[in-house]
N, C-alpha and C. Protein backbone atom coordinates (compact mmCIF):
# COMPACT_ATOMS: atom_id res chain seq x y z
N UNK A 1 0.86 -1.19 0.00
CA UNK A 1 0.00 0.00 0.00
C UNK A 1 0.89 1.24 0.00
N UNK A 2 0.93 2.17 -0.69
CA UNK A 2 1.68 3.23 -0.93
C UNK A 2 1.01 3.96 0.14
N UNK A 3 1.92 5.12 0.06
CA UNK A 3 1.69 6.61 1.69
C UNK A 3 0.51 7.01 1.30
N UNK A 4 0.58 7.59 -0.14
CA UNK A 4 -1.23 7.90 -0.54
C UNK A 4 -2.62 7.27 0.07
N UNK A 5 -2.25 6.05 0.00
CA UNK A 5 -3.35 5.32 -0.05
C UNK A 5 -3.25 5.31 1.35
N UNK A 6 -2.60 5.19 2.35
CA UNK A 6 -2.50 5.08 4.11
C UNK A 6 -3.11 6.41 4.36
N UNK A 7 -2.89 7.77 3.78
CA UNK A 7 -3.10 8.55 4.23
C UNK A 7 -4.71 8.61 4.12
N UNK A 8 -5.35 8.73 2.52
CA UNK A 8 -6.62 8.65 1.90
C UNK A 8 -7.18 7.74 3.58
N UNK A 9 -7.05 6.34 3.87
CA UNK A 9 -7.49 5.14 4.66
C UNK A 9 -7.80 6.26 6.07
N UNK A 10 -6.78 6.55 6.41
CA UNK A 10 -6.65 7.49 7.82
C UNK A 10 -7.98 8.42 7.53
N UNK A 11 -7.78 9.42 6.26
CA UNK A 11 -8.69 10.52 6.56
C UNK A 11 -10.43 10.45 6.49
N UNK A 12 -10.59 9.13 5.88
CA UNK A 12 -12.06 8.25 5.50
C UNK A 12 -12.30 7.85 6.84
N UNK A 13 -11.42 7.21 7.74
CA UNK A 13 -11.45 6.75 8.80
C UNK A 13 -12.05 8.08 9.86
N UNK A 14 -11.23 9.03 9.73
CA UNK A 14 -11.65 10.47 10.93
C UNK A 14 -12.86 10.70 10.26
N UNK A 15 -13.29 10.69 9.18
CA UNK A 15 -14.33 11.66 8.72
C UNK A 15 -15.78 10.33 8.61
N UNK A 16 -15.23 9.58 9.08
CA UNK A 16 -16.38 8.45 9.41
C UNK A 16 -16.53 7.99 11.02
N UNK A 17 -15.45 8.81 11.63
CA UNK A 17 -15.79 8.55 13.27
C UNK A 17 -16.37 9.97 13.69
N UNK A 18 -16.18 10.92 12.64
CA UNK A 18 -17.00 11.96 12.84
C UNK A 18 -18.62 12.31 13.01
N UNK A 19 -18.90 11.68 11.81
CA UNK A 19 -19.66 11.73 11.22
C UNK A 19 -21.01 10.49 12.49
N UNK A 20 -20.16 9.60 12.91
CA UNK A 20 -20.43 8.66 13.87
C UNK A 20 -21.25 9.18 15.25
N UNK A 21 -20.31 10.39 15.37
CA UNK A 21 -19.66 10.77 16.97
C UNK A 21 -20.87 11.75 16.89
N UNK A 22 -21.64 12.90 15.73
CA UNK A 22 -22.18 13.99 15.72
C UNK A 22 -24.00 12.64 15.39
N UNK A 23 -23.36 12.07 14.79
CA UNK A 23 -25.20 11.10 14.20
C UNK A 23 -25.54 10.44 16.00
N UNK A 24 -24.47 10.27 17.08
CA UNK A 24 -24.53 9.82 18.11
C UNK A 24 -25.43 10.78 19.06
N UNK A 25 -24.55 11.97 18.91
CA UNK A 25 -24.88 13.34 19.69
C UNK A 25 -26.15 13.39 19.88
N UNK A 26 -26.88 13.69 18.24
CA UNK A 26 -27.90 14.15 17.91
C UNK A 26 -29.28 13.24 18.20
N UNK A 27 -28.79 11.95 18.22
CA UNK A 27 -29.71 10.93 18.53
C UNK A 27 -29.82 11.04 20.11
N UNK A 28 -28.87 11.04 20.43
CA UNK A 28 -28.83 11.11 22.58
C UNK A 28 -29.69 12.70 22.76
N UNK A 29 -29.39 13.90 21.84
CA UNK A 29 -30.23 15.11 21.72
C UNK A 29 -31.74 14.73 21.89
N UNK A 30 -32.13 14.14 21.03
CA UNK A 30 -33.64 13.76 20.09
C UNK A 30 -33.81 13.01 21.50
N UNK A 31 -33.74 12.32 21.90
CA UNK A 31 -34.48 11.24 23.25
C UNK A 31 -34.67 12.12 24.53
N UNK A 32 -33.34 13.22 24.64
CA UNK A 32 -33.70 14.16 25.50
C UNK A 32 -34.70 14.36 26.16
N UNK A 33 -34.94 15.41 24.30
CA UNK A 33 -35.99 15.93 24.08
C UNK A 33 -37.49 15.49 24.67
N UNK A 34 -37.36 14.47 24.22
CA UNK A 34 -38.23 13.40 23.92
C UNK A 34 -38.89 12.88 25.31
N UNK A 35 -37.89 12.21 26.39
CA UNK A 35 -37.84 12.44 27.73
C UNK A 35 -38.41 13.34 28.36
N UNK A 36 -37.90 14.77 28.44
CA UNK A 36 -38.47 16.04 29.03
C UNK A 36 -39.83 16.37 28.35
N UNK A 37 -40.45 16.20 27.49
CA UNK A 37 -41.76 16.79 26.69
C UNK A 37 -42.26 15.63 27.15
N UNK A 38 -42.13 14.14 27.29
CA UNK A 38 -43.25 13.54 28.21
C UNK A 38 -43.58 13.85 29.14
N UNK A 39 -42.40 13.77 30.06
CA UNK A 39 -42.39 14.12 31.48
C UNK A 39 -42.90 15.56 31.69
N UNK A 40 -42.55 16.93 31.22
CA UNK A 40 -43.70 18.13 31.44
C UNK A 40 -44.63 17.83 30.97
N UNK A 41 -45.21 17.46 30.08
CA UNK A 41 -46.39 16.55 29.76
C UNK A 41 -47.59 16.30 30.31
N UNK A 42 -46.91 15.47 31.43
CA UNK A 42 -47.57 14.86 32.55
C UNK A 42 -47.58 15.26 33.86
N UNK A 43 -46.90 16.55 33.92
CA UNK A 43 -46.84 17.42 34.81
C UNK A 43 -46.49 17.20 36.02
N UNK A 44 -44.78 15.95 35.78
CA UNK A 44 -43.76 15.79 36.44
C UNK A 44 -42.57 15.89 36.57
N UNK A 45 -42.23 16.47 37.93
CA UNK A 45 -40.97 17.31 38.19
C UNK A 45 -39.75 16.58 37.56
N UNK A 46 -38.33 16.74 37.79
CA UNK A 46 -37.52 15.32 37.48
C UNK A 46 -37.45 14.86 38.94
N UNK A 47 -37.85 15.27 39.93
CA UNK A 47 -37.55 14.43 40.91
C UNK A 47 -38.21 13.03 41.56
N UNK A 48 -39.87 13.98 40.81
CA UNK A 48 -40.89 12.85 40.54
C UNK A 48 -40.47 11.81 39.94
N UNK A 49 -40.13 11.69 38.70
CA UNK A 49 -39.90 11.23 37.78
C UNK A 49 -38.67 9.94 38.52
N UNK A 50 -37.49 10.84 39.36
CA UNK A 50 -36.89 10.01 39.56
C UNK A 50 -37.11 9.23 41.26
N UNK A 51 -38.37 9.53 41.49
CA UNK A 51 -38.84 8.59 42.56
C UNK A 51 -39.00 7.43 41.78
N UNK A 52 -40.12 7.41 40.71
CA UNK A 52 -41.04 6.67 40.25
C UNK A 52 -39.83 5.71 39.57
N UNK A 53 -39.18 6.20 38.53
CA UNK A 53 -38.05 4.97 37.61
C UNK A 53 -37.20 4.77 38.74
N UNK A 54 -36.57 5.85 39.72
CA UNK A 54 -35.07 5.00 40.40
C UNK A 54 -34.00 5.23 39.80
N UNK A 55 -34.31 6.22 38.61
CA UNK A 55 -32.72 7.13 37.74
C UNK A 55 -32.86 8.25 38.61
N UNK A 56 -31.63 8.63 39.06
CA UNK A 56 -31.32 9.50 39.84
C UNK A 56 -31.81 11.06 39.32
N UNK A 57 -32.10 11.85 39.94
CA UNK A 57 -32.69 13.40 39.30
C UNK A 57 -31.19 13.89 38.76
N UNK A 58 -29.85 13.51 38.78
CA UNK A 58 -28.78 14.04 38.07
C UNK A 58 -28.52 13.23 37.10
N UNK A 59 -28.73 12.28 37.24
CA UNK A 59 -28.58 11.58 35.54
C UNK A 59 -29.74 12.09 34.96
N UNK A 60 -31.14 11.93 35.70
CA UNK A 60 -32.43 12.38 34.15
C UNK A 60 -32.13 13.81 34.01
N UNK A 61 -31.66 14.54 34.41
CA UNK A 61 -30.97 15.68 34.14
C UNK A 61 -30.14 15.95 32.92
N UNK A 62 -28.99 14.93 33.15
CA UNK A 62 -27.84 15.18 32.23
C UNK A 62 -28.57 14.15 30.68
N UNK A 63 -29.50 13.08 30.72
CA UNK A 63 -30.13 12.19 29.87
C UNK A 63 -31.21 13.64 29.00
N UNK A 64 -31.69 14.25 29.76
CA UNK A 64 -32.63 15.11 29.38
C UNK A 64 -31.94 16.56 28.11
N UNK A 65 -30.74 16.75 28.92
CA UNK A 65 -30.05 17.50 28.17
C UNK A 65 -29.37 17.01 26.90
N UNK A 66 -29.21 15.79 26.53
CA UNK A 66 -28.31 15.16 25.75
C UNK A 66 -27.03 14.72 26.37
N UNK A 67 -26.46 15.03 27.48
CA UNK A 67 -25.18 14.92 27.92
C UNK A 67 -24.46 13.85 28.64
N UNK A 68 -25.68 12.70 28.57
CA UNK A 68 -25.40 11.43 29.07
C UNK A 68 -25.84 10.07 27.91
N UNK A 69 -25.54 9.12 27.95
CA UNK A 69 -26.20 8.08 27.00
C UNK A 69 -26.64 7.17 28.24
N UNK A 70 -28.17 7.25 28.48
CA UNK A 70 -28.74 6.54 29.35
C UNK A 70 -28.74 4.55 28.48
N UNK A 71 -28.22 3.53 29.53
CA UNK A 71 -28.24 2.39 29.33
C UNK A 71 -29.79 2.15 28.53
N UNK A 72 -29.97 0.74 28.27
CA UNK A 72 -31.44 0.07 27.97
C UNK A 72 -32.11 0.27 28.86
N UNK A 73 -31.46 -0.18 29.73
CA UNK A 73 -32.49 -1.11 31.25
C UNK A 73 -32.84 0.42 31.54
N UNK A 74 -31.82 1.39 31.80
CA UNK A 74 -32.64 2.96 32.30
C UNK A 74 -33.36 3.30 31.61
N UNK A 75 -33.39 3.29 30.00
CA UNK A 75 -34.49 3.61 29.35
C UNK A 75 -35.85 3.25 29.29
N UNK A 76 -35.76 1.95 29.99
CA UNK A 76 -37.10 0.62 29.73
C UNK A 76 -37.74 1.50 31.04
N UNK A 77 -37.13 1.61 32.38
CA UNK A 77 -37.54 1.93 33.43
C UNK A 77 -38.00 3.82 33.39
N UNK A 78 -37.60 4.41 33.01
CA UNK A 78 -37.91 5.97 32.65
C UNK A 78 -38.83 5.49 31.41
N UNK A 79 -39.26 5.25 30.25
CA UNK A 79 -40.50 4.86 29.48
C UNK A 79 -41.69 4.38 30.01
N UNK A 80 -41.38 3.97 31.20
CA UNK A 80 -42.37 2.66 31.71
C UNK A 80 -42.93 3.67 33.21
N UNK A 81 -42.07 4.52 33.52
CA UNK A 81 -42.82 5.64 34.42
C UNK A 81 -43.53 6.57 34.02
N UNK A 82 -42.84 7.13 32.84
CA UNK A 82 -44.05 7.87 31.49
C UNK A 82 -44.94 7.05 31.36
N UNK A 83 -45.30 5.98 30.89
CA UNK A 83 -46.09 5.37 30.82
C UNK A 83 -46.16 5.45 29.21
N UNK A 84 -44.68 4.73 28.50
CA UNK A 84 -44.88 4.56 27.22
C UNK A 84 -44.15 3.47 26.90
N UNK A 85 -43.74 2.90 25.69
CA UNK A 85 -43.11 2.15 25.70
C UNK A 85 -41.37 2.60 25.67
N UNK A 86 -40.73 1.94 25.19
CA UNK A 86 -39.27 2.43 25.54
C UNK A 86 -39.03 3.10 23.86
N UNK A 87 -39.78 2.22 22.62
CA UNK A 87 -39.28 2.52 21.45
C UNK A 87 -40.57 4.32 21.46
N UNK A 88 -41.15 4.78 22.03
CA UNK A 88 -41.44 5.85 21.99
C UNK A 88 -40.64 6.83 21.71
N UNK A 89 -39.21 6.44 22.47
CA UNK A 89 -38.33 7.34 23.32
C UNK A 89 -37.25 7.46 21.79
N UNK A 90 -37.27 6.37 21.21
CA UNK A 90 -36.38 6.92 20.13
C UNK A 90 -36.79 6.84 18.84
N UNK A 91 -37.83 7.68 18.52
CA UNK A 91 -38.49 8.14 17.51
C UNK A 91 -37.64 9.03 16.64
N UNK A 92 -37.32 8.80 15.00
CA UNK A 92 -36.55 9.81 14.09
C UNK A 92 -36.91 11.10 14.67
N UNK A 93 -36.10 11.93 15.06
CA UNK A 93 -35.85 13.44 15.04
C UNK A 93 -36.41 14.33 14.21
N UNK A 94 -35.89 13.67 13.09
CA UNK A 94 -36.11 14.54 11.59
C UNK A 94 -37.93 14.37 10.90
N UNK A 95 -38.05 13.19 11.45
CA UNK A 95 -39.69 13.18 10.92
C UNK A 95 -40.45 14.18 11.27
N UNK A 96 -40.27 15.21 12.64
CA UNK A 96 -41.54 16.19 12.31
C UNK A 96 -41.31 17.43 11.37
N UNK A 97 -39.55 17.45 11.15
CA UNK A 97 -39.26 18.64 10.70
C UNK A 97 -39.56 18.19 8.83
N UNK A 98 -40.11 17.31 8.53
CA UNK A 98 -40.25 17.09 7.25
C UNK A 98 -42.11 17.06 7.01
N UNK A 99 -42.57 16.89 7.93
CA UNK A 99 -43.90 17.73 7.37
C UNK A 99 -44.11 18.83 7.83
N UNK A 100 -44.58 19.42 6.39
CA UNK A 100 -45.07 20.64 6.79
C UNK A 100 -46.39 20.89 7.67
N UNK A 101 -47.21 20.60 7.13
CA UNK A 101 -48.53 20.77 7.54
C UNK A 101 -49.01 19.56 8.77
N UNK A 102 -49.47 20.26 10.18
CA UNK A 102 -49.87 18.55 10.55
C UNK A 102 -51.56 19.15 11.10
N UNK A 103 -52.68 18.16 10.34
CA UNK A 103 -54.13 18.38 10.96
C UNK A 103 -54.41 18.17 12.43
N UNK A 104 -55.29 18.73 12.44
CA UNK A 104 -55.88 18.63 14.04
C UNK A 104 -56.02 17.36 14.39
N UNK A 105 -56.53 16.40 13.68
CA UNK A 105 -57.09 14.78 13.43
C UNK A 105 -55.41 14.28 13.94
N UNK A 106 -54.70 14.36 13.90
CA UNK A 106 -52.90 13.92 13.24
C UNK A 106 -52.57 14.44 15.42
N UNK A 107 -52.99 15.54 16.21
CA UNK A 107 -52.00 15.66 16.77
C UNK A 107 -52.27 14.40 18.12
N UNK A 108 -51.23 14.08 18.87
CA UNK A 108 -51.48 13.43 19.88
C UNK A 108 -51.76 14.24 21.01
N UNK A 109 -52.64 13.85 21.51
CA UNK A 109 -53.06 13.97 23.07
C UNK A 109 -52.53 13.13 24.00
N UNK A 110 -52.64 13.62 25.17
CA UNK A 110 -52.00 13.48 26.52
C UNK A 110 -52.95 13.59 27.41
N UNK A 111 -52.98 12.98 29.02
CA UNK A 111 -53.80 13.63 29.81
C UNK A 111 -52.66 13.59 30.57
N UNK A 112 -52.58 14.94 31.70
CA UNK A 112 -51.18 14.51 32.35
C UNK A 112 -51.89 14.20 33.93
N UNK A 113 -50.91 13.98 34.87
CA UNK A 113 -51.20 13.66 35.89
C UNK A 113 -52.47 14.51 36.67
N UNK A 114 -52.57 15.95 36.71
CA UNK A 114 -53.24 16.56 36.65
C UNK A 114 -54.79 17.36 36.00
N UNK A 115 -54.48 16.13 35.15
CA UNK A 115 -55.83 15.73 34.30
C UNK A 115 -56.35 17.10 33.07
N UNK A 116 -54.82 17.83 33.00
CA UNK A 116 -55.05 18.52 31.84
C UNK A 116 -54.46 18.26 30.52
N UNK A 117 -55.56 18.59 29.62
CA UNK A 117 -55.63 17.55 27.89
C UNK A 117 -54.73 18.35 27.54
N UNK A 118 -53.58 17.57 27.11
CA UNK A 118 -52.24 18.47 25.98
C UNK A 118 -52.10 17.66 24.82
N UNK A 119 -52.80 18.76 23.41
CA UNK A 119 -52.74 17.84 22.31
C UNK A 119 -51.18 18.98 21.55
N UNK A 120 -50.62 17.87 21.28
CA UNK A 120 -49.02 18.10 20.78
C UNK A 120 -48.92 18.57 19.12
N UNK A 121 -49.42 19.34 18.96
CA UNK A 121 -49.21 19.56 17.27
C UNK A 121 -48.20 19.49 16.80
N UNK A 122 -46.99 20.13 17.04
CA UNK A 122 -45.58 20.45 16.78
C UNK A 122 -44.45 19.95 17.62
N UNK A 123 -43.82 18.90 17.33
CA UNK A 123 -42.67 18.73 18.08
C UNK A 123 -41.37 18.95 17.15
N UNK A 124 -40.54 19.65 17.38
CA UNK A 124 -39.30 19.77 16.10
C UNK A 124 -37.86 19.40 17.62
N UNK A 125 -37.81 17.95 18.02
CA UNK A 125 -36.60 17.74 18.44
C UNK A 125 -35.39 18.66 18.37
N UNK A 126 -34.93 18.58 17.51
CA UNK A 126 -33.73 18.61 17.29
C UNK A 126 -33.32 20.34 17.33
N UNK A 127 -34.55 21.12 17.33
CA UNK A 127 -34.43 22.23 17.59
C UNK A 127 -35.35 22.70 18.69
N UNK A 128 -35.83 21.54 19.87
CA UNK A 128 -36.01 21.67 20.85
C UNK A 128 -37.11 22.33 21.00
N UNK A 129 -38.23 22.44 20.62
CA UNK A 129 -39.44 23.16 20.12
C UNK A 129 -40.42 22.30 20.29
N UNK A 130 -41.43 22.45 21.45
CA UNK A 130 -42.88 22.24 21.05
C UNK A 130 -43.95 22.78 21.14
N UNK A 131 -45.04 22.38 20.57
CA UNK A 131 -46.32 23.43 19.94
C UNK A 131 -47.44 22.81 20.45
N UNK A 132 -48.48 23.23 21.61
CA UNK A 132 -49.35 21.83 21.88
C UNK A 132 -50.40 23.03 22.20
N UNK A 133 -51.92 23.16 21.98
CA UNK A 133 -53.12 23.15 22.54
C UNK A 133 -53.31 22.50 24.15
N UNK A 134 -53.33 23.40 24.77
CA UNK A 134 -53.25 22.72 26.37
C UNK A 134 -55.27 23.44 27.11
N UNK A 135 -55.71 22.48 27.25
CA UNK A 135 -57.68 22.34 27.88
C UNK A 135 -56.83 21.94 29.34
N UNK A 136 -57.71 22.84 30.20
CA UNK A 136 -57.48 23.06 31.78
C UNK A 136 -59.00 22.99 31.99
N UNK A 137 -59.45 21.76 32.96
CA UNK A 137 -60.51 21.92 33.07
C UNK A 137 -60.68 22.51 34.52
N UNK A 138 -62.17 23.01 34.72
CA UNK A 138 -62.09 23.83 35.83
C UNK A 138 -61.40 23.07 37.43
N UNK A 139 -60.27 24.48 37.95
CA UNK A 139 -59.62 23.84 39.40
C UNK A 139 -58.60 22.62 38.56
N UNK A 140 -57.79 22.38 37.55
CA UNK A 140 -56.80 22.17 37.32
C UNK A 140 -55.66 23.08 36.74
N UNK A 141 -54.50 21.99 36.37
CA UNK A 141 -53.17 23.18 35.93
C UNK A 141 -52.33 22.34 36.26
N UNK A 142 -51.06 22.97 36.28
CA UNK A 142 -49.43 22.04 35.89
C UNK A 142 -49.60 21.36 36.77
N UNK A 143 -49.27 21.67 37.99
CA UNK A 143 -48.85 21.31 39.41
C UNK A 143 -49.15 21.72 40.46
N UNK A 144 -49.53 20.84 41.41
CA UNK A 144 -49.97 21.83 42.67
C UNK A 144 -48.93 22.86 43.14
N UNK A 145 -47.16 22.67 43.30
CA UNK A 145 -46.90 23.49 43.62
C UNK A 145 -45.86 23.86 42.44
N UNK A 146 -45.36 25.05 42.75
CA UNK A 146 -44.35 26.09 41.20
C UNK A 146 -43.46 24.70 40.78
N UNK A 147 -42.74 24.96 40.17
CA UNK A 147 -42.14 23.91 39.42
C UNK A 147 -40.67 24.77 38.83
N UNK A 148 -39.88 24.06 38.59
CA UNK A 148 -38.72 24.92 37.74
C UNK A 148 -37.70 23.87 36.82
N UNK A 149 -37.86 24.26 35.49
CA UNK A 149 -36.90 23.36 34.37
C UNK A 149 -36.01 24.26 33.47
N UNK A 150 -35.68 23.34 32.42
CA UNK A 150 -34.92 23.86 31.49
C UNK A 150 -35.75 24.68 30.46
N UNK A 151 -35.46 26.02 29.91
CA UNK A 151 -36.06 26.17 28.52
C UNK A 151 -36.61 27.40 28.44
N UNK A 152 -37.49 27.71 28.01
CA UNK A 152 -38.24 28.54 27.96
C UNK A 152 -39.88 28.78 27.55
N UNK A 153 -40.98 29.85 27.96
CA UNK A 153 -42.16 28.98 27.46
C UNK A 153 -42.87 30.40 26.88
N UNK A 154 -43.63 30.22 26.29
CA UNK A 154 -44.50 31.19 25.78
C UNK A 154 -45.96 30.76 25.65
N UNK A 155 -47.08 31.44 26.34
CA UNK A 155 -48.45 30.77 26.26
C UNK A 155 -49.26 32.13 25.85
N UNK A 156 -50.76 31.60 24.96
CA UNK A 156 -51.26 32.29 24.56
C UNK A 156 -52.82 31.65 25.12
N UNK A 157 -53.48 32.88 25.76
CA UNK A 157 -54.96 32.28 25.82
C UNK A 157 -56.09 31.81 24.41
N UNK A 158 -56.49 31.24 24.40
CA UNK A 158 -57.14 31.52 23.31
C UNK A 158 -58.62 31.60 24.00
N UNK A 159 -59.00 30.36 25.25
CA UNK A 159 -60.21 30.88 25.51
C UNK A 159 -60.39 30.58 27.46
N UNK A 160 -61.17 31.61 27.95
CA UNK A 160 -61.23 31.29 29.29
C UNK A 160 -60.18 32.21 30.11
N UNK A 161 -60.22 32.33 31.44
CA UNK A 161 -59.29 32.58 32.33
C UNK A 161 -58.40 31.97 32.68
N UNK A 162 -56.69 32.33 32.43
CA UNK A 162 -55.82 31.24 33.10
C UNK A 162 -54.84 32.29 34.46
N UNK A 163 -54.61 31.38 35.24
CA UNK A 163 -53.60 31.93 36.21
C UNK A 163 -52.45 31.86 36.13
N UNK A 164 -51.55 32.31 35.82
CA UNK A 164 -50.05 31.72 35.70
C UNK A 164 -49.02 32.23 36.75
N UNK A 165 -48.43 31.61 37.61
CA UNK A 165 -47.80 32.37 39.04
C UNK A 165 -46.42 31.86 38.03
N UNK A 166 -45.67 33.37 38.87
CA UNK A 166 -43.93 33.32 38.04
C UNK A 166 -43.25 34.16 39.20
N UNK A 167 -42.48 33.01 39.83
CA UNK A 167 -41.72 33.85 40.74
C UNK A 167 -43.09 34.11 42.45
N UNK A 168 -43.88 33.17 42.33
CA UNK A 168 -44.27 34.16 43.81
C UNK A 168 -45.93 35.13 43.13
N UNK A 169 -45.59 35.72 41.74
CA UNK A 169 -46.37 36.49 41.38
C UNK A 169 -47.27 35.97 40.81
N UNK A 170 -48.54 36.13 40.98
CA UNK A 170 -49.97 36.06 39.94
C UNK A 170 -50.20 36.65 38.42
N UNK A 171 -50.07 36.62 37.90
CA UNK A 171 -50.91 36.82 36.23
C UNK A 171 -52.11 36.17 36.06
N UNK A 172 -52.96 36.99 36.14
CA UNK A 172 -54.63 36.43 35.23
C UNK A 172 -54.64 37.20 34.42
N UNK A 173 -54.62 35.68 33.17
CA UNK A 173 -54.93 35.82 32.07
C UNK A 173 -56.15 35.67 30.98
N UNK A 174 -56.44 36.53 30.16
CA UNK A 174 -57.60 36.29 29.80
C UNK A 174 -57.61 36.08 27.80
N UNK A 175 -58.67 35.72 27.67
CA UNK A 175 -58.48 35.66 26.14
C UNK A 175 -57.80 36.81 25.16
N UNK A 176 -56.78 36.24 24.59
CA UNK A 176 -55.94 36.71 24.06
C UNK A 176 -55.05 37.81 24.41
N UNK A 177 -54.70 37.45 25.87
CA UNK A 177 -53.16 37.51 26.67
C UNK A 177 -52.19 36.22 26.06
N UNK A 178 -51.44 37.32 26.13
CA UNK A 178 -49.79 36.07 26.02
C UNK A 178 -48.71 36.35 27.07
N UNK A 179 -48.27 35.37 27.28
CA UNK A 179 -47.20 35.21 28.47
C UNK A 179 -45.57 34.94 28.49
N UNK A 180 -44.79 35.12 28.57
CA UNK A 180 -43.53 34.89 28.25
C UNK A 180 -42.55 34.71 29.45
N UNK A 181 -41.63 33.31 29.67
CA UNK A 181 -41.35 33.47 30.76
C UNK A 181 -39.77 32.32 30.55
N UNK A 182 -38.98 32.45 31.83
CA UNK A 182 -37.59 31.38 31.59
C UNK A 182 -38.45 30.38 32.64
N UNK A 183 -38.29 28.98 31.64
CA UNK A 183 -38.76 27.84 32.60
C UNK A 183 -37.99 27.68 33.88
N UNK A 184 -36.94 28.29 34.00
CA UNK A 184 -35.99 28.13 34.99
C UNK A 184 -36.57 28.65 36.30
N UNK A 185 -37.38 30.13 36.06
CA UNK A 185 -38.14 30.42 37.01
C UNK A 185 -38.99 30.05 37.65
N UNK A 186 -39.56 29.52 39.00
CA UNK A 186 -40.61 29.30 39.86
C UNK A 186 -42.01 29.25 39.04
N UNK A 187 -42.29 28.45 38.52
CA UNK A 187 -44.15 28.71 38.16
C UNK A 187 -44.96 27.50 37.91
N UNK A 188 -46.13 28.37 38.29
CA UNK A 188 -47.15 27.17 38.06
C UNK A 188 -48.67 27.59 37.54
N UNK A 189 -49.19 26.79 36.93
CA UNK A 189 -50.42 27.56 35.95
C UNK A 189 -51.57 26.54 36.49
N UNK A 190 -52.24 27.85 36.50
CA UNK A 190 -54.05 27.25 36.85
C UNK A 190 -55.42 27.63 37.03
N UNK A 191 -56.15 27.22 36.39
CA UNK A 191 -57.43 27.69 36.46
C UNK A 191 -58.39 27.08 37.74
N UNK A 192 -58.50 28.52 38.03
CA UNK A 192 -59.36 28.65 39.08
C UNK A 192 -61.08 29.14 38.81
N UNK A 193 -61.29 28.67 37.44
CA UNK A 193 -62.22 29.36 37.49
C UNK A 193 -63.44 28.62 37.31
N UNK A 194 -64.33 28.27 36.35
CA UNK A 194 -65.78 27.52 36.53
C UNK A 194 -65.71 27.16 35.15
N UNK A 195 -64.82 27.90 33.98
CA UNK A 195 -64.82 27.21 32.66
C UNK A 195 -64.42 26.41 32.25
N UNK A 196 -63.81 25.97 31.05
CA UNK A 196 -62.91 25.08 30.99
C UNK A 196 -61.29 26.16 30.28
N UNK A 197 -60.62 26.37 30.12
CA UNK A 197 -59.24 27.11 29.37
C UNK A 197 -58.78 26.50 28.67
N UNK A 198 -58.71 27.27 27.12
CA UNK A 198 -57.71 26.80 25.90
C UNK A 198 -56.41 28.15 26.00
N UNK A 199 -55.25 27.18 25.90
CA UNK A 199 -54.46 27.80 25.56
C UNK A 199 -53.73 27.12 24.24
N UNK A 200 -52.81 28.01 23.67
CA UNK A 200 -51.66 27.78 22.83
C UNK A 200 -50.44 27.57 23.23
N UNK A 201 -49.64 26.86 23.98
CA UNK A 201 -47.95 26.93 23.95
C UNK A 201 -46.74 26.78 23.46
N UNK A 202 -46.06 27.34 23.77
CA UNK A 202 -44.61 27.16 23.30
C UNK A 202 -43.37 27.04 24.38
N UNK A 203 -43.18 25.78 24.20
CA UNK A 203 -41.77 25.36 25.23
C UNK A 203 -40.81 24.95 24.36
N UNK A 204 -39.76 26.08 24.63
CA UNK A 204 -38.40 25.66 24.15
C UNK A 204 -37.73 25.23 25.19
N UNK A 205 -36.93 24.10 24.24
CA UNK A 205 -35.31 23.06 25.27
C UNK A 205 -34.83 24.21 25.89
N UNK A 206 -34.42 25.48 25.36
CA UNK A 206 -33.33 26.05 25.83
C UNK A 206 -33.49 27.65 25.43
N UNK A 207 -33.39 28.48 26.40
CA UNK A 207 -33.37 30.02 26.74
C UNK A 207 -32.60 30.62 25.51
């Protein structure tokens, strides 16, 4: 084998452990994701979360962010506290960002622990983005008490009164108020009132 050809071998070699190392990243990214949007979802903390599976709240932490590669067996046990299966958890990335259009008929619903309906229109993984219709029926909401994660959120009323506490503070909101806030901060949302509440949201992975 001539130097050419050793060298060519070497540089196919880096640019295929590259290529390896970033298709790895992005997949441990996508489950994150994937992880955390069940789990707020269902309108559980990570600590909840890590009563219920037995993964520590610093690994579903670092699993949530991308920054760990959680085993099988942790995955089977965190799926199975969501209450999904495990192949839920690693769904293509790229499939929502390739349709454009998704119908009302098309989105999934949720009921979360708290018994408010979150139908998911938009999930774009990989850019950490989701889009869901959230129904609060009367005297529900996230959590009984504030809550604090990664990301960021943006909510829009569309119908009814909602409460949204940030930090300690109250916001009542009413049809067609919008809200903007760092998930990092203290909050918790809820209707206190006798209707039922539609909102619009937006939770991003990251500030």
């Amino acid at each position: 084998m001539s130097e050419s050809e050793t060298e060519l071998n070497i540089d196919t070699g880096a640019a295929l452990s590259g290529e390896l190392a970033e298709a790895t990243a992005n997949t441990l990214a996508a489950i994150g994701v994937r992880i955390r949007e069940l789990r707020q979802g269902r309108g559980l903390t990570l600590q909840e979360l890590a009563d219920v599976s037995g993964v520590s709240t610093s690994m579903l932490s670092l699993v949530e962010r991308g920054r760990a590669s959680p085993s099988i067996g942790s995955l089977i046990v965190i799926a199975s506290a969501l209450g999904v299966a495990m192949s839920d958890l690693l769904v293509n990335g790229t499939e929502g960002e390739e349709k454009i259009v998704v119908r009302a008929s098309e989105a999934r619903t949720v009921e979360t622990a708290q018994h408010v309906v979150r139908r998911l229109m938009r999930e774009d993984r990989s850019r950490g983005v989701s889009v869901a219709v959230n129904e609060y029926a009367p005297h529900t909401g996230s959590t009984e008490h504030p809550i604090t994660h990664d990301g960021f959120e943006y909510g829009f009323v569309l119908q009814g009164e909602l409460t949204v506490e940030v930090d300690g503070t109250k916001h009542v909101l009413r049809q067609g108020d919008l809200i903007a806030y760092s998930s990092r901060r203290k909050h918790k949302i809820w209707n206190h009132g006798k209707t039922k509440v539609r909102t619009l949201w937006f939770n991003l992975g990251r500030e």
